[in-house]
C-alpha atoms as a PDB file:
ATOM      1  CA  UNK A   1      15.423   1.188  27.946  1.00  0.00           C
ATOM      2  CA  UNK A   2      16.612   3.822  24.773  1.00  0.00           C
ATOM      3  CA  UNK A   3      14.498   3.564  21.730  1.00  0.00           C
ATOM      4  CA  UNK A   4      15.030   5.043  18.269  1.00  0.00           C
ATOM      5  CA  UNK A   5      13.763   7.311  15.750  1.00  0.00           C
ATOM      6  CA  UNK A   6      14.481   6.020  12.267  1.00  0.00           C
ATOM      7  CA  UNK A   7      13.632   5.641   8.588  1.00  0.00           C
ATOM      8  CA  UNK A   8      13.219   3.368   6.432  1.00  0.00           C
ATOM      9  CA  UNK A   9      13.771   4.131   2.406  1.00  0.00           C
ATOM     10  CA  UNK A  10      10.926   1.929   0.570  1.00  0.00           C
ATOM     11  CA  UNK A  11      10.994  -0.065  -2.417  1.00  0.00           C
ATOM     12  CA  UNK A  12       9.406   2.634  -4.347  1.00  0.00           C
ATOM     13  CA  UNK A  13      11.915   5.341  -3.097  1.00  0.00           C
ATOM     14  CA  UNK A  14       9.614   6.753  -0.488  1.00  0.00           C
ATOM     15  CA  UNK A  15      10.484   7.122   3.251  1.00  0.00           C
ATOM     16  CA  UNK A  16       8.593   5.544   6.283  1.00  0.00           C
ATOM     17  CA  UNK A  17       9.654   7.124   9.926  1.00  0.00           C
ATOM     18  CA  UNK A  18       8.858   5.039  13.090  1.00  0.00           C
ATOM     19  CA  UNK A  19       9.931   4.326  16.392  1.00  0.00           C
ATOM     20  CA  UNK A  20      11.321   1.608  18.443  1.00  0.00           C
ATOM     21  CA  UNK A  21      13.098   0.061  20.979  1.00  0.00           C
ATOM     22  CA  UNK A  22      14.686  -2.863  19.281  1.00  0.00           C
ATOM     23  CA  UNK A  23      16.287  -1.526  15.870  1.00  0.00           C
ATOM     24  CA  UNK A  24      17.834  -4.319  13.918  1.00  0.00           C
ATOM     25  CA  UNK A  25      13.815  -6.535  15.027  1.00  0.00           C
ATOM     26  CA  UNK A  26      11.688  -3.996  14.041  1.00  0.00           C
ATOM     27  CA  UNK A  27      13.776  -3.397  10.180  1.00  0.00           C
ATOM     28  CA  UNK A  28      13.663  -7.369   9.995  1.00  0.00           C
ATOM     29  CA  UNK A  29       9.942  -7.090  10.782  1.00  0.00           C
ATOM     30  CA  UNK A  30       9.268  -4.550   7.992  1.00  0.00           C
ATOM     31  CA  UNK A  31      10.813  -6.444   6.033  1.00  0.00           C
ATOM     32  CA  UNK A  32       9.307  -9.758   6.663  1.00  0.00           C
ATOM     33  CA  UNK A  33       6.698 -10.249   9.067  1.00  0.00           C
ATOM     34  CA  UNK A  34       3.147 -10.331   9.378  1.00  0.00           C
ATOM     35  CA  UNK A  35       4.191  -7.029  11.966  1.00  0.00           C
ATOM     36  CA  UNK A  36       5.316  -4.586   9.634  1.00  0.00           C
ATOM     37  CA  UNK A  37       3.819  -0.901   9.423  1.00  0.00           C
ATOM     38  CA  UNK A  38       0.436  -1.546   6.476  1.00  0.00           C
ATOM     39  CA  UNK A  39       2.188   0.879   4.642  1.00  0.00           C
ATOM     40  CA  UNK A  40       6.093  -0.508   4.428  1.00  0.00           C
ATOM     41  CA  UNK A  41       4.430  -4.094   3.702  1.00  0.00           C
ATOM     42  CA  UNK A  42       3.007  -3.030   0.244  1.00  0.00           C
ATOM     43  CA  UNK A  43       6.403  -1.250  -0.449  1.00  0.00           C
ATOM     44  CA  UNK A  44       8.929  -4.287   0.677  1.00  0.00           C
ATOM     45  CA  UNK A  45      12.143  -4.072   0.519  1.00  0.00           C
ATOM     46  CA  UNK A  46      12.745  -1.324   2.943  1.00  0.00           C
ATOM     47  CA  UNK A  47      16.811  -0.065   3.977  1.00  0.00           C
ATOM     48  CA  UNK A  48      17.422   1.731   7.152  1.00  0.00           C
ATOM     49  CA  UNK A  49      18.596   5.105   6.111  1.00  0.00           C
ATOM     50  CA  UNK A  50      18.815   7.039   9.056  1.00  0.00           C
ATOM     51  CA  UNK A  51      18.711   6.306  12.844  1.00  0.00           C
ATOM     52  CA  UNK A  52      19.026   8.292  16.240  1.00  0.00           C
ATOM     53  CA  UNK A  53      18.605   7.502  20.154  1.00  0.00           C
ATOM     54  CA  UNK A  54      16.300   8.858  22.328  1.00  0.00           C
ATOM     55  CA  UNK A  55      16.010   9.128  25.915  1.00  0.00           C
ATOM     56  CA  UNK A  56      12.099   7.342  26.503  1.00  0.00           C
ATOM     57  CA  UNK A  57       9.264   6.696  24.535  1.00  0.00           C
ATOM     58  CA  UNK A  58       8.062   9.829  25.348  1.00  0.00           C
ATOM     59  CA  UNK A  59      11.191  11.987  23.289  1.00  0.00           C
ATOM     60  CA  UNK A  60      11.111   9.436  20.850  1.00  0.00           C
ATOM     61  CA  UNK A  61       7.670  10.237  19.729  1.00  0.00           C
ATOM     62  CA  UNK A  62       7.808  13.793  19.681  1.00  0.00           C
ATOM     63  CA  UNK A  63      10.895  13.484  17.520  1.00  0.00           C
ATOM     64  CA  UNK A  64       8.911  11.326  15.053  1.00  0.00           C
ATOM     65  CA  UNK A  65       6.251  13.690  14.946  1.00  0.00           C
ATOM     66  CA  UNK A  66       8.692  16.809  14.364  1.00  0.00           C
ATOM     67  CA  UNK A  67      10.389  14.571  11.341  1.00  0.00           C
ATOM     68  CA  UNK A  68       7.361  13.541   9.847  1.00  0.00           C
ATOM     69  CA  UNK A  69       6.360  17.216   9.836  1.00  0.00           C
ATOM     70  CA  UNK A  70       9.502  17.995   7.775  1.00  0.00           C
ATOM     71  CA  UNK A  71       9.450  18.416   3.589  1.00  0.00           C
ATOM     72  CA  UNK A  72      10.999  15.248   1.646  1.00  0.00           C
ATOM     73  CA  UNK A  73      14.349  17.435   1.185  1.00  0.00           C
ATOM     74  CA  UNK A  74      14.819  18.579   4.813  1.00  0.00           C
ATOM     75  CA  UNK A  75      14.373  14.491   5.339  1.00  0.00           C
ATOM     76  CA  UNK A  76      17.023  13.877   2.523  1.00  0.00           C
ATOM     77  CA  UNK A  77      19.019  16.396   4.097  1.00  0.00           C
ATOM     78  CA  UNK A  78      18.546  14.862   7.396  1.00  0.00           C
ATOM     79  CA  UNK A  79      19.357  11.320   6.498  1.00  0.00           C
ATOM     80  CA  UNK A  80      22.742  12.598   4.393  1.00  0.00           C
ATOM     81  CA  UNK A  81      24.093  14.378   7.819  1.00  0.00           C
ATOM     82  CA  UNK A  82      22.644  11.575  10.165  1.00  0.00           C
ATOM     83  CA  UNK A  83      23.525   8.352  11.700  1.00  0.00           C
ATOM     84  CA  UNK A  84      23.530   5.479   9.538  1.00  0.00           C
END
């Protein structure tokens, strides 16, 4: 099973990074469910902006942690050059 790294641009122009292993669920569950992340569900609508594979659950995460480490523009940078 692959799961992604992504992130989400908010309502109020802020970005959200998570992880998952069923893309196109968990952006519909941001966006609507009872499911979504405290913080997207205050800031609905949310766009996927940038998206990329990883091996396991285990990469995935340490990905997410090294982009949620990064400065807003390295992320802007990021999701310009990315996947998406």
């Amino acid at each position: 099973m692959s799961y992604y790294v992504y992130i989400l641009r908010c309502a109020d122009n802020t970005l959200y990074t998570g992880i998952t292993n069923d893309l196109a669920a968990r952006v519909t569950a941001h966006n609507e469910g009872k499911t979504a992340a405290k913080y997207t569900r205050a800031r609905r609508p949310v766009v996927l902006v940038y998206r990329e594979q990883a091996a396991d659950r285990s990469s995935a995460l340490r990905r997410e942690h090294s982009i949620k480490a990064l400065d807003r523009q390295s992320k802007e940078l990021l999701i310009k050059t990315g996947d998406c």
